[in-house]
C-alpha atoms as a PDB file:
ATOM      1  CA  UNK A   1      39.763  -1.592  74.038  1.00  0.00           C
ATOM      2  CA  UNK A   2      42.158   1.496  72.332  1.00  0.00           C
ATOM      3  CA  UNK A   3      46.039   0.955  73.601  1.00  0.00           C
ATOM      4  CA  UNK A   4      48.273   3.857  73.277  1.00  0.00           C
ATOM      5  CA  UNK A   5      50.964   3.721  69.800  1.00  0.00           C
ATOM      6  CA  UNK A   6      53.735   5.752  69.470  1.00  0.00           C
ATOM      7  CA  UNK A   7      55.311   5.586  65.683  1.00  0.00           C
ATOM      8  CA  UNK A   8      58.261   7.887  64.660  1.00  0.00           C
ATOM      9  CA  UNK A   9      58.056   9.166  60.801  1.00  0.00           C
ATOM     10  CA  UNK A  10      59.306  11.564  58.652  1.00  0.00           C
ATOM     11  CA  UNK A  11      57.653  15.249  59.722  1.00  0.00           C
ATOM     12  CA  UNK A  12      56.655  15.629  56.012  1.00  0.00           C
ATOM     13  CA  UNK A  13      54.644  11.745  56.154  1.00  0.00           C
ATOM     14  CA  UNK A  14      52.964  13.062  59.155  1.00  0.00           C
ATOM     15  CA  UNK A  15      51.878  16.671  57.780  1.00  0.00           C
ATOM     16  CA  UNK A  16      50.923  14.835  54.687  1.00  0.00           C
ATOM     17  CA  UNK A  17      48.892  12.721  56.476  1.00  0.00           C
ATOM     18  CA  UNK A  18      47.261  15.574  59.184  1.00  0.00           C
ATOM     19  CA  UNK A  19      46.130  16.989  55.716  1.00  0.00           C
ATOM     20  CA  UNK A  20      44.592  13.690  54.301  1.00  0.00           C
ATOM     21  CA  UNK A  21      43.026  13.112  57.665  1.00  0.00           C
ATOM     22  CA  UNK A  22      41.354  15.873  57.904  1.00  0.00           C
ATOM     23  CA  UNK A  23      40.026  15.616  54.076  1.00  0.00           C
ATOM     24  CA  UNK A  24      38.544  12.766  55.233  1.00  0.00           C
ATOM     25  CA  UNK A  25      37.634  13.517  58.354  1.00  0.00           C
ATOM     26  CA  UNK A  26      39.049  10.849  59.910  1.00  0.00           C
ATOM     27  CA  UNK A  27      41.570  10.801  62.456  1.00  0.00           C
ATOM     28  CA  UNK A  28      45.437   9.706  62.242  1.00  0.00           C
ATOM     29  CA  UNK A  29      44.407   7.025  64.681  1.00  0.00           C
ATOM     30  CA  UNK A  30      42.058   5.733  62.328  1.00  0.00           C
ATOM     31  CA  UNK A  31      44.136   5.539  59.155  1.00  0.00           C
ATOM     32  CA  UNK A  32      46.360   3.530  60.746  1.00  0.00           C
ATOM     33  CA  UNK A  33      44.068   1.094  62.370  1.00  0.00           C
ATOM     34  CA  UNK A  34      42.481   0.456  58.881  1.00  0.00           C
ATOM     35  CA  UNK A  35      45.880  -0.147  57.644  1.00  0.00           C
ATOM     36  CA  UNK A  36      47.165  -2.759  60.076  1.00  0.00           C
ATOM     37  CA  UNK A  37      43.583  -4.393  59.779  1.00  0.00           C
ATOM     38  CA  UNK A  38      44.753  -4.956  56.225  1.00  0.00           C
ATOM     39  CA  UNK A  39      47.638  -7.071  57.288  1.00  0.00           C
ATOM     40  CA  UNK A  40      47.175 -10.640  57.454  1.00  0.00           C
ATOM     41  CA  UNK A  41      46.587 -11.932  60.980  1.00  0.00           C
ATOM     42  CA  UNK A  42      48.625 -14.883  60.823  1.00  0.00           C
ATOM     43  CA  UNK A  43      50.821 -15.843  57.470  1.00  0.00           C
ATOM     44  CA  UNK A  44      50.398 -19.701  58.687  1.00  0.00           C
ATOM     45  CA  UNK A  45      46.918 -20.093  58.029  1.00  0.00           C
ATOM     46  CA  UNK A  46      46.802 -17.990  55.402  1.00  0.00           C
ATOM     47  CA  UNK A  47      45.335 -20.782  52.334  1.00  0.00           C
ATOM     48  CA  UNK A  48      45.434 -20.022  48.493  1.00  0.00           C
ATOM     49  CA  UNK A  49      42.968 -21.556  46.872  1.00  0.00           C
ATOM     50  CA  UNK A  50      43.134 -23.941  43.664  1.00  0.00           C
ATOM     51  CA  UNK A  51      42.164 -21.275  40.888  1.00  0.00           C
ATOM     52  CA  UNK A  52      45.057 -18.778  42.660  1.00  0.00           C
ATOM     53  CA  UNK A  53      47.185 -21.840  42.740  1.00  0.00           C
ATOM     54  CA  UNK A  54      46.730 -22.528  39.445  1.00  0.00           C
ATOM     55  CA  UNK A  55      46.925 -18.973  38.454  1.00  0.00           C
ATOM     56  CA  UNK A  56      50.278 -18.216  40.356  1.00  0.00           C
ATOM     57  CA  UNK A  57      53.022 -17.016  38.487  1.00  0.00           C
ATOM     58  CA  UNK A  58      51.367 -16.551  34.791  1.00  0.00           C
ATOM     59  CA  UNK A  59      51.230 -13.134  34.801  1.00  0.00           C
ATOM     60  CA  UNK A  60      54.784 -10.692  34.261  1.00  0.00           C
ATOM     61  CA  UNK A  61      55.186  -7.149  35.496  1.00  0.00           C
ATOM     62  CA  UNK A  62      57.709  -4.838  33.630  1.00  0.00           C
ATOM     63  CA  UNK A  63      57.640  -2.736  36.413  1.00  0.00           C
ATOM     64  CA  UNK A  64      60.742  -1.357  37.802  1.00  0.00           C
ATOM     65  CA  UNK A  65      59.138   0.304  41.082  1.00  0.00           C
ATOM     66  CA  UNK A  66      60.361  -0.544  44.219  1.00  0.00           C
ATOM     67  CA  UNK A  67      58.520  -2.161  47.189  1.00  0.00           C
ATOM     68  CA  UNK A  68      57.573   1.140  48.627  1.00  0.00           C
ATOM     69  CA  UNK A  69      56.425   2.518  45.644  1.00  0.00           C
ATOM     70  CA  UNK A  70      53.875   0.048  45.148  1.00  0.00           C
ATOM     71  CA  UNK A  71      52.739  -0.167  48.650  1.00  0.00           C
ATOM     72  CA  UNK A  72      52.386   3.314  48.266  1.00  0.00           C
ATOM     73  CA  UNK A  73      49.890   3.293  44.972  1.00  0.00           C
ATOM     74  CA  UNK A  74      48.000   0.687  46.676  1.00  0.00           C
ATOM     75  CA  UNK A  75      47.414   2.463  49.724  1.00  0.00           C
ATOM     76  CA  UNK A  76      46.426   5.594  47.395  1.00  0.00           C
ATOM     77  CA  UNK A  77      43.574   3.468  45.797  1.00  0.00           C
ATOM     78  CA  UNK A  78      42.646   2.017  48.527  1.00  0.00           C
ATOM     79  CA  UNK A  79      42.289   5.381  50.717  1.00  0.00           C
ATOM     80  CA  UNK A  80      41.638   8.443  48.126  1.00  0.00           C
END
């Protein structure tokens, strides 16, 4: 069942996105659905697993980007 969304965004995000859209001939609609189905459901039964456990906090980042900038590349690999 669709429900109705209304988002407010910077005019330049949205004409950015009209062109990516129709690139790839997929609707605005759409883009955003398979972006909130990325999100975790539920961060309470989310369970990391022994190897990630294990694994968790080894590796350093020199990176000096900020939250949005990464999101950002991510959702650029993911979606291009």
């Amino acid at each position: 069942m669709s429900t109705k969304l209304t988002l407010t965004l910077d005019k330049e995000v949205i004409e950015g996105a009209k062109k990516y859209a129709k690139k790839k001939n997929i609707s605005l609609s759409g883009i955003v659905e398979l972006y909130f189905k990325t999100l975790p459901s539920d961060t309470k039964d989310f369970k990391i697993g022994p190897i990630t456990k294990e694994l968790s906090g080894i590796a350093s980042f020199s990176t000096k980007k900020s939250d949005k900038e990464l999101l950002k590349e991510a959702l650029n690999k993911r979606f291009l």
